[in-house]
PDB file of N, CA and C in Angstrom:
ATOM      1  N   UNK A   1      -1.858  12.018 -17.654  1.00  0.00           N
ATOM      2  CA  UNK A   1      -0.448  11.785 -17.539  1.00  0.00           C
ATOM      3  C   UNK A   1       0.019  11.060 -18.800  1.00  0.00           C
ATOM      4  N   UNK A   2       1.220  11.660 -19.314  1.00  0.00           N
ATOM      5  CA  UNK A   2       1.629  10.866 -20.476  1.00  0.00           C
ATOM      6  C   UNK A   2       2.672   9.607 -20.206  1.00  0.00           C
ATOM      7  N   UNK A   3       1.740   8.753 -21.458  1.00  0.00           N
ATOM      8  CA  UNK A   3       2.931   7.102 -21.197  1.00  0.00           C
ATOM      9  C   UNK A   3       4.083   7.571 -21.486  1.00  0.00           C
ATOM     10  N   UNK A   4       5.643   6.556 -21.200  1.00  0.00           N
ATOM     11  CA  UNK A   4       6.807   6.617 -21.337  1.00  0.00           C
ATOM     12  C   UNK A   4       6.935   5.514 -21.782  1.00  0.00           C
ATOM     13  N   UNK A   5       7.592   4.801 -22.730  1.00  0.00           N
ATOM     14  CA  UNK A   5       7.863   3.497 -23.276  1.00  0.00           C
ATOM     15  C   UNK A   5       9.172   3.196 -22.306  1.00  0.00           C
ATOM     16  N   UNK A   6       9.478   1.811 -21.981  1.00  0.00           N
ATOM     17  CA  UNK A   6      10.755   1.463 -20.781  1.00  0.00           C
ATOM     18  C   UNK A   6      10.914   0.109 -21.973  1.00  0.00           C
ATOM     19  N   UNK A   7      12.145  -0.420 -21.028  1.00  0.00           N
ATOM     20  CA  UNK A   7      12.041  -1.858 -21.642  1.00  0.00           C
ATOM     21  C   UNK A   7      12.639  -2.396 -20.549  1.00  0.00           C
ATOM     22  N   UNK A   8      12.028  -3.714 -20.624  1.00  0.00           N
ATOM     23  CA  UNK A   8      12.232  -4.515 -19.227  1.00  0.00           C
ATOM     24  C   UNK A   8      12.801  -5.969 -19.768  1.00  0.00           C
ATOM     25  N   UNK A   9      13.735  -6.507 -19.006  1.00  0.00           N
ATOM     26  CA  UNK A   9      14.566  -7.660 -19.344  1.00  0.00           C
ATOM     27  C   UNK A   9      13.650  -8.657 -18.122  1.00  0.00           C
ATOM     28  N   UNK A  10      13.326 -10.246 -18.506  1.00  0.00           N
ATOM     29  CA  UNK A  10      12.950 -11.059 -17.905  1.00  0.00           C
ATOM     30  C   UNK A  10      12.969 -12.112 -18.235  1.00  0.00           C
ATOM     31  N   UNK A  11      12.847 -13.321 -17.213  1.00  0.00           N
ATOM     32  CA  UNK A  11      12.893 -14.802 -18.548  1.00  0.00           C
ATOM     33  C   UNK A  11      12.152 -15.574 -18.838  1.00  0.00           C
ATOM     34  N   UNK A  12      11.943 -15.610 -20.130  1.00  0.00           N
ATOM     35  CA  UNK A  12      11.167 -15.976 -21.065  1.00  0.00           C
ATOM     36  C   UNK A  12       9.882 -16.715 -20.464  1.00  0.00           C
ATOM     37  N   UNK A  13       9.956 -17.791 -19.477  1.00  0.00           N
ATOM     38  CA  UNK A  13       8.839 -18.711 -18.743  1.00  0.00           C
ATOM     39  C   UNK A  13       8.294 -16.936 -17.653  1.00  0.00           C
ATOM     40  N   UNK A  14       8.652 -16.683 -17.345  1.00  0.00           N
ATOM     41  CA  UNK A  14       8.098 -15.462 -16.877  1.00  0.00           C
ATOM     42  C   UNK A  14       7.418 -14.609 -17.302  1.00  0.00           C
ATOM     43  N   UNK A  15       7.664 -14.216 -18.388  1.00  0.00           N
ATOM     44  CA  UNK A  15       6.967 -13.434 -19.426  1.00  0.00           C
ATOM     45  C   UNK A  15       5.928 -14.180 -20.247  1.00  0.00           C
ATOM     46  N   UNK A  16       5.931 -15.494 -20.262  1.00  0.00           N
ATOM     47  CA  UNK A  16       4.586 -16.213 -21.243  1.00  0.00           C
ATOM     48  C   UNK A  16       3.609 -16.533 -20.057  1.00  0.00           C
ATOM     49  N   UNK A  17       4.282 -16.643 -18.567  1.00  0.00           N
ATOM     50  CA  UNK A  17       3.284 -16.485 -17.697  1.00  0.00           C
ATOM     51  C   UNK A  17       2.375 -15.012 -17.576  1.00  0.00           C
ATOM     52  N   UNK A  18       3.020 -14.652 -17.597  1.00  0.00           N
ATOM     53  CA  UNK A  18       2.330 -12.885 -17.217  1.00  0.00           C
ATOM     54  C   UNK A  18       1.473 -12.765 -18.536  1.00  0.00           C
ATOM     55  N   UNK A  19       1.718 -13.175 -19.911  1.00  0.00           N
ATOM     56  CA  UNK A  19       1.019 -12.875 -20.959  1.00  0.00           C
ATOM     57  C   UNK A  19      -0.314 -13.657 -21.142  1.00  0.00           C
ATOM     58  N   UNK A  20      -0.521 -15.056 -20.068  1.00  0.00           N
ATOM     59  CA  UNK A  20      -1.351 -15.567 -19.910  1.00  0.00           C
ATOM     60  C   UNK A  20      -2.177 -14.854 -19.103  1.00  0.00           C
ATOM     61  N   UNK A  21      -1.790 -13.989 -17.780  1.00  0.00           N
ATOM     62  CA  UNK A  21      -2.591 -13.726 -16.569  1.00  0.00           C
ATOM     63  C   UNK A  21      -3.039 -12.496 -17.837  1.00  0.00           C
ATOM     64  N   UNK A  22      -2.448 -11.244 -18.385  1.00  0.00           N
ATOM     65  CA  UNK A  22      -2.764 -10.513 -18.837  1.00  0.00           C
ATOM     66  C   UNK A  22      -4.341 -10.733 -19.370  1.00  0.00           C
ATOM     67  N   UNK A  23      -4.041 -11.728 -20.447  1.00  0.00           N
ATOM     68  CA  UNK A  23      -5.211 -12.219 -21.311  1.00  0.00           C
ATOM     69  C   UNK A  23      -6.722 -13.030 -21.062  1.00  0.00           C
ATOM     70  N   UNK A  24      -6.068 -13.359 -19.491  1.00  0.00           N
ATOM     71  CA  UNK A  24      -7.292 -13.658 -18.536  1.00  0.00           C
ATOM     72  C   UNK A  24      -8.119 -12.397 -18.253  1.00  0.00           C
ATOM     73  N   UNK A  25      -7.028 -11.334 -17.733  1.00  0.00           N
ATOM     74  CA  UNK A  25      -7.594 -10.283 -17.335  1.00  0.00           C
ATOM     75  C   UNK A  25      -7.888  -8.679 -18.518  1.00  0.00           C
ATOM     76  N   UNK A  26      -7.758  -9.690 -19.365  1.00  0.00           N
ATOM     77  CA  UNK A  26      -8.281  -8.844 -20.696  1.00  0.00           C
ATOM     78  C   UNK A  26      -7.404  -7.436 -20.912  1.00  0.00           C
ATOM     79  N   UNK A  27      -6.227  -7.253 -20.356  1.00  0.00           N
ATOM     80  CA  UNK A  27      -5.110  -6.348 -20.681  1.00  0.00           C
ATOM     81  C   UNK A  27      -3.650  -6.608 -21.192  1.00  0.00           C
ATOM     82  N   UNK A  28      -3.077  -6.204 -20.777  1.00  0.00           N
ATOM     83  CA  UNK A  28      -1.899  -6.596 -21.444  1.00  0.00           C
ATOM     84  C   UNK A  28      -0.411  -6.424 -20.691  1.00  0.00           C
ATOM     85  N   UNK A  29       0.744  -7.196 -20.752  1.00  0.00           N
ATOM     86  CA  UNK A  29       1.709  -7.413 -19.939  1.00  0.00           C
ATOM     87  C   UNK A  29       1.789  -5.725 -19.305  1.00  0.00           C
ATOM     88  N   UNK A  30       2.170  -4.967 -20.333  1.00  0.00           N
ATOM     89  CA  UNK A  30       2.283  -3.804 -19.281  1.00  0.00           C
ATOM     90  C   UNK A  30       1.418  -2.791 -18.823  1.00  0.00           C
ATOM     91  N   UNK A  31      -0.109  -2.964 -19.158  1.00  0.00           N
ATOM     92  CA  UNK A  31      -0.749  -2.757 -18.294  1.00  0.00           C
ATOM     93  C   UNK A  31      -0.567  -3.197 -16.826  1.00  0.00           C
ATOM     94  N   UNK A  32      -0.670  -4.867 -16.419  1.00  0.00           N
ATOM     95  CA  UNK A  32      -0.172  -5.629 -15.694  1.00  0.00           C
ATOM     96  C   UNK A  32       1.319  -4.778 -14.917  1.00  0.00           C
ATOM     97  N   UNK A  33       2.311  -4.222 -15.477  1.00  0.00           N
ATOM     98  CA  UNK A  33       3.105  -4.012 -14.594  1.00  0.00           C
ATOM     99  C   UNK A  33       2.880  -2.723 -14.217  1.00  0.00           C
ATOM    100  N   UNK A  34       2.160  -1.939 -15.124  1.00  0.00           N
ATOM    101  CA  UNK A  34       1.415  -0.552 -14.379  1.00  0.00           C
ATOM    102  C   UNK A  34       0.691  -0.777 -13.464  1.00  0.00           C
ATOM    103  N   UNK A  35      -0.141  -1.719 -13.515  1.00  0.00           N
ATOM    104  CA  UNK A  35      -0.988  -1.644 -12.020  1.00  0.00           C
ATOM    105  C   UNK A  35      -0.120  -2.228 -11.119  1.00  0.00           C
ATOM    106  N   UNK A  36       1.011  -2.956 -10.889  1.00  0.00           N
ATOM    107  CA  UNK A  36       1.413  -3.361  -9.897  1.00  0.00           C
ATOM    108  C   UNK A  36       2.379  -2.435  -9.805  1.00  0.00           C
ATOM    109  N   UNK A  37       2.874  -1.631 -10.337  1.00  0.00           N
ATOM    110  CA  UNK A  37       3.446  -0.278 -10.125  1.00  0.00           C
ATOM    111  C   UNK A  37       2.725   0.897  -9.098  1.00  0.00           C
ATOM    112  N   UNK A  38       1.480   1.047  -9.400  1.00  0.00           N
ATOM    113  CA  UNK A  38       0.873   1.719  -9.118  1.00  0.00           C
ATOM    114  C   UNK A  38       0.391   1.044  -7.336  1.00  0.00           C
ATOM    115  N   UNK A  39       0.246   0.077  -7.465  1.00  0.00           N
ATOM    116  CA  UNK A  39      -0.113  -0.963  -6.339  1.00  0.00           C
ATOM    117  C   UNK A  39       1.185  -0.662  -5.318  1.00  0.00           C
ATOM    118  N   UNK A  40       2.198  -0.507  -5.918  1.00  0.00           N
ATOM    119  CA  UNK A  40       3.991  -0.928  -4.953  1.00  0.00           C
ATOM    120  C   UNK A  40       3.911   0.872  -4.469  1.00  0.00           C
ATOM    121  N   UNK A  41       3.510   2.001  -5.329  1.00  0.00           N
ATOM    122  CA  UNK A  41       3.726   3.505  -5.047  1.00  0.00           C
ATOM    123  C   UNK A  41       2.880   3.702  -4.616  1.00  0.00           C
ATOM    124  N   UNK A  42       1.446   3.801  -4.908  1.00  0.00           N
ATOM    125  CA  UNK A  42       0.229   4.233  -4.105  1.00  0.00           C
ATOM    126  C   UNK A  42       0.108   4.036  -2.206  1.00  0.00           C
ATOM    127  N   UNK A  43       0.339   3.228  -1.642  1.00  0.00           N
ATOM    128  CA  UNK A  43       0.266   3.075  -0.497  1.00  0.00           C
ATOM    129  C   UNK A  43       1.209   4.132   0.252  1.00  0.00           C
ATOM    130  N   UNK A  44       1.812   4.389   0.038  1.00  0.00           N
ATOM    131  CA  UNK A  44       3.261   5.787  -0.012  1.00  0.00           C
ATOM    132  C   UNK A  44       2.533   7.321   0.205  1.00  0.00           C
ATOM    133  N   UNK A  45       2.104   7.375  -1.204  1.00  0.00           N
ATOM    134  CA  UNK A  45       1.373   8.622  -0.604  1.00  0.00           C
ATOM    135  C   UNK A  45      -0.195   8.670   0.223  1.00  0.00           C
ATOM    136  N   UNK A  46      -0.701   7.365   0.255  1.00  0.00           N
ATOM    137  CA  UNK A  46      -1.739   7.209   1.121  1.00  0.00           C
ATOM    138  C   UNK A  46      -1.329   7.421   2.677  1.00  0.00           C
ATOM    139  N   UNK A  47      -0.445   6.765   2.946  1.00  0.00           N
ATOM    140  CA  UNK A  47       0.467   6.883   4.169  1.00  0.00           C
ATOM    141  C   UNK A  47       0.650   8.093   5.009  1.00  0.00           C
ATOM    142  N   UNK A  48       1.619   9.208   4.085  1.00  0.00           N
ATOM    143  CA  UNK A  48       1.674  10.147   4.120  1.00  0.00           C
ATOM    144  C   UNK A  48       0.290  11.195   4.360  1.00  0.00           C
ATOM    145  N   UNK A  49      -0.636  10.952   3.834  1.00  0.00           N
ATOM    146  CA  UNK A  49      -2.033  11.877   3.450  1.00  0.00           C
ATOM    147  C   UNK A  49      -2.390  10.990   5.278  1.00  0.00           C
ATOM    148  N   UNK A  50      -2.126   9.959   5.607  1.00  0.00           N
ATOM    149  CA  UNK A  50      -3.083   9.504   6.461  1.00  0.00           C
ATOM    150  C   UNK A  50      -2.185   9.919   7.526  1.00  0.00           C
ATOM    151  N   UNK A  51      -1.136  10.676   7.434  1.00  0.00           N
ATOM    152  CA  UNK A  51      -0.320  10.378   8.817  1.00  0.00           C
ATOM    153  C   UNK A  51       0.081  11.756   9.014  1.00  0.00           C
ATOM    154  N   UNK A  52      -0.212  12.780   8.221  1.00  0.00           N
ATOM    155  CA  UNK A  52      -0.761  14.382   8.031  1.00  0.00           C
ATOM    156  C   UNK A  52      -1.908  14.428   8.898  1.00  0.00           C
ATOM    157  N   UNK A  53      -3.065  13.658   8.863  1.00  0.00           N
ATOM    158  CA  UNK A  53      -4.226  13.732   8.939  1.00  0.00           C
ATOM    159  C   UNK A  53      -4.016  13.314  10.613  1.00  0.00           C
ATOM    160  N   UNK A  54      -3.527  12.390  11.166  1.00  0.00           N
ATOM    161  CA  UNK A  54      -3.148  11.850  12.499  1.00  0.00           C
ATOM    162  C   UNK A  54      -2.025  13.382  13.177  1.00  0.00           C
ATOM    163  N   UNK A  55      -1.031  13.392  12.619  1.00  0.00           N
ATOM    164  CA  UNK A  55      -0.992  14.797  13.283  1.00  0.00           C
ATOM    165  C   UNK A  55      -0.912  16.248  13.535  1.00  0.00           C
ATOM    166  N   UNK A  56      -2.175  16.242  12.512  1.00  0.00           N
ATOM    167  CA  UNK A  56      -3.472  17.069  12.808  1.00  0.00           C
ATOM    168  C   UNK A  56      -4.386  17.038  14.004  1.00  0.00           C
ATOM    169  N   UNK A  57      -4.976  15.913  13.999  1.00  0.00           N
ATOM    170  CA  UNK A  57      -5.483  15.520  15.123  1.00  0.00           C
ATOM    171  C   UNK A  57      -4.842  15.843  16.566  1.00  0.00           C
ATOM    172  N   UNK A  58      -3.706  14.914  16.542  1.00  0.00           N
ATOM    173  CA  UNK A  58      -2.580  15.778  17.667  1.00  0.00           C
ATOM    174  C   UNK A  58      -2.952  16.721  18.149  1.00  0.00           C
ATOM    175  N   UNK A  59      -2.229  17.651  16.744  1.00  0.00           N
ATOM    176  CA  UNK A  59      -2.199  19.220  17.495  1.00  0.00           C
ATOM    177  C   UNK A  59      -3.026  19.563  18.110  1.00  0.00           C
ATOM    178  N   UNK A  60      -4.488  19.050  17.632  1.00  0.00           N
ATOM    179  CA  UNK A  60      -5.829  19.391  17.933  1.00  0.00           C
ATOM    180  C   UNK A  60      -6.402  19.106  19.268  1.00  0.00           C
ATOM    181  N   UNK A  61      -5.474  18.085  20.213  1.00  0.00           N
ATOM    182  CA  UNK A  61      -5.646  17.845  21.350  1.00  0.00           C
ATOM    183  C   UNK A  61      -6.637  16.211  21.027  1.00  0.00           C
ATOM    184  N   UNK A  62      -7.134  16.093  19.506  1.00  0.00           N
ATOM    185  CA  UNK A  62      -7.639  14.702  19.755  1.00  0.00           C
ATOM    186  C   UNK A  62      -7.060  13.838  19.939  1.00  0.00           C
ATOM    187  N   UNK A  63      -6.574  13.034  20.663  1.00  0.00           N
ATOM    188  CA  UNK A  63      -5.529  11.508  20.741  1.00  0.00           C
ATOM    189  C   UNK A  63      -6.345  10.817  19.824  1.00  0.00           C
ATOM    190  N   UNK A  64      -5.955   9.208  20.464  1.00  0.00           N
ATOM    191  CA  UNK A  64      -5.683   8.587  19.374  1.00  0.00           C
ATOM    192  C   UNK A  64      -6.585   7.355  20.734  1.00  0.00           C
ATOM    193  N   UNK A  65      -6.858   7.841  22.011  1.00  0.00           N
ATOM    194  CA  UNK A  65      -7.317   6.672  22.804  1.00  0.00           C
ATOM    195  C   UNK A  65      -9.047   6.470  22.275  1.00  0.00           C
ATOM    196  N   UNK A  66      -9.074   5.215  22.544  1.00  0.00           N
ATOM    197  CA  UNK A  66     -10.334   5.198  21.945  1.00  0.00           C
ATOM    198  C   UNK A  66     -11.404   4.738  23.545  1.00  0.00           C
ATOM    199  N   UNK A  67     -10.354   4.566  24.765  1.00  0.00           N
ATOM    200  CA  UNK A  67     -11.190   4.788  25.961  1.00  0.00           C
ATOM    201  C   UNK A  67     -10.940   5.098  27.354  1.00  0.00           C
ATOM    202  N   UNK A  68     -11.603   5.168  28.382  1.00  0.00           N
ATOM    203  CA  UNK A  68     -10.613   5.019  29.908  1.00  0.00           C
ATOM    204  C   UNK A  68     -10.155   3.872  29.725  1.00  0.00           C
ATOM    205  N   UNK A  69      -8.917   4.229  30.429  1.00  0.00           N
ATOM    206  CA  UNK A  69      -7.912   2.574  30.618  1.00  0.00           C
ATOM    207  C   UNK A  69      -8.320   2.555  31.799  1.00  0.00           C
ATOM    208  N   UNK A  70      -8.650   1.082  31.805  1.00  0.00           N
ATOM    209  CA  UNK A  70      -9.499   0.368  33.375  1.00  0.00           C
ATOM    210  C   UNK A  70      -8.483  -0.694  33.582  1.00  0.00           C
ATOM    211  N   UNK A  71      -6.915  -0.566  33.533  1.00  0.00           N
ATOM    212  CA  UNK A  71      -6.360  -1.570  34.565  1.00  0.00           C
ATOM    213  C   UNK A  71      -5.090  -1.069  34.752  1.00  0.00           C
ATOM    214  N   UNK A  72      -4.402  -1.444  35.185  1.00  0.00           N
ATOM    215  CA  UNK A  72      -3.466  -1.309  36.053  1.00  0.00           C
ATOM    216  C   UNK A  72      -2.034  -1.741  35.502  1.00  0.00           C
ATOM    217  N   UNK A  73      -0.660  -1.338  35.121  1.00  0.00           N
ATOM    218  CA  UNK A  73       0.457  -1.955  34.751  1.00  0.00           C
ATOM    219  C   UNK A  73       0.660  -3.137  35.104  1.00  0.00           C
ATOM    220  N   UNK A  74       0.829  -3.072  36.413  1.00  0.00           N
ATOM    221  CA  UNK A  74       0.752  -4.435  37.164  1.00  0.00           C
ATOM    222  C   UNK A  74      -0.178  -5.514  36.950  1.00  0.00           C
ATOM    223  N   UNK A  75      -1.526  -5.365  36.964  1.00  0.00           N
ATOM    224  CA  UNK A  75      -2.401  -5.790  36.345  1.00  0.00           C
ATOM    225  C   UNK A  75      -2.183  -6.644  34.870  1.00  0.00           C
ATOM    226  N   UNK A  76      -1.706  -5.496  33.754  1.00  0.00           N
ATOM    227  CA  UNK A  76      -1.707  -5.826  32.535  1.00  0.00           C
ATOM    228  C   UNK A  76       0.338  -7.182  32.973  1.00  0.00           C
ATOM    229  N   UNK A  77       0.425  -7.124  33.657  1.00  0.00           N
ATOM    230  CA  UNK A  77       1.798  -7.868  33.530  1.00  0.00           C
ATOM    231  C   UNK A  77       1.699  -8.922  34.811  1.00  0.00           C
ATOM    232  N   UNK A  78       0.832  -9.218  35.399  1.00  0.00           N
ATOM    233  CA  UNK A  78       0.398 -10.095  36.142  1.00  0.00           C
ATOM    234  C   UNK A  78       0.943 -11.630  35.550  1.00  0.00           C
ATOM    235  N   UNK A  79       1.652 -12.709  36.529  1.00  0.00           N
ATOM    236  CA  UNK A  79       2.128 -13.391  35.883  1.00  0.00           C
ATOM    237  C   UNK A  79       1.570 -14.827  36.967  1.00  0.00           C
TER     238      UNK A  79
END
C-alpha cells in the first residue's frame, strides 16, 4: 500500500510528548499515529469478518448455546 503525506495540527507539549514515546519505541511520530490508526480501524473489519462468521453458523442451525439451561425464569428472578 502506498504512503500519503497528511499534515496534522497539535500543541506543541503534545507533540514533544509523542516524539519522546516515538524514540522510546524506536519509530517515529507518524509511525506512532499509523499504528494507532490502524489500532482505531482494524477492530471494524475484524468485527464484521467475526459477525459473517456468527451468521453463518445461524443459518447452519449451530446456535450460539453453549448448554442445557437447568433453571427456571422464576428461578433465575427469585427474590
Amino acid at each position: 500500500m502506498a504512503n500519503k503525506n497528511i499534515t496534522l495540527t497539535m500543541p506543541e507539549e503534545l507533540l514533544r510528548r509523542a516524539k519522546v514515546i516515538a524514540a522510546q519505541r524506536d519509530t517515529s511520530v507518524s509511525g506512532l499515529v499509523a499504528e494507532l490508526l490502524r489500532q482505531l480501524t482494524g477492530p471494524e473489519s475484524d468485527y464484521a469478518a467475526a459477525w459473517a462468521e456468527e451468521e453463518r453458523l445461524m443459518h447452519e442451525g449451530i446456535g450460539l448455546r453453549i448448554g442445557e439451561i437447568a433453571w427456571t425464569r422464576d428461578e433465575l428472578h427469585d427474590r
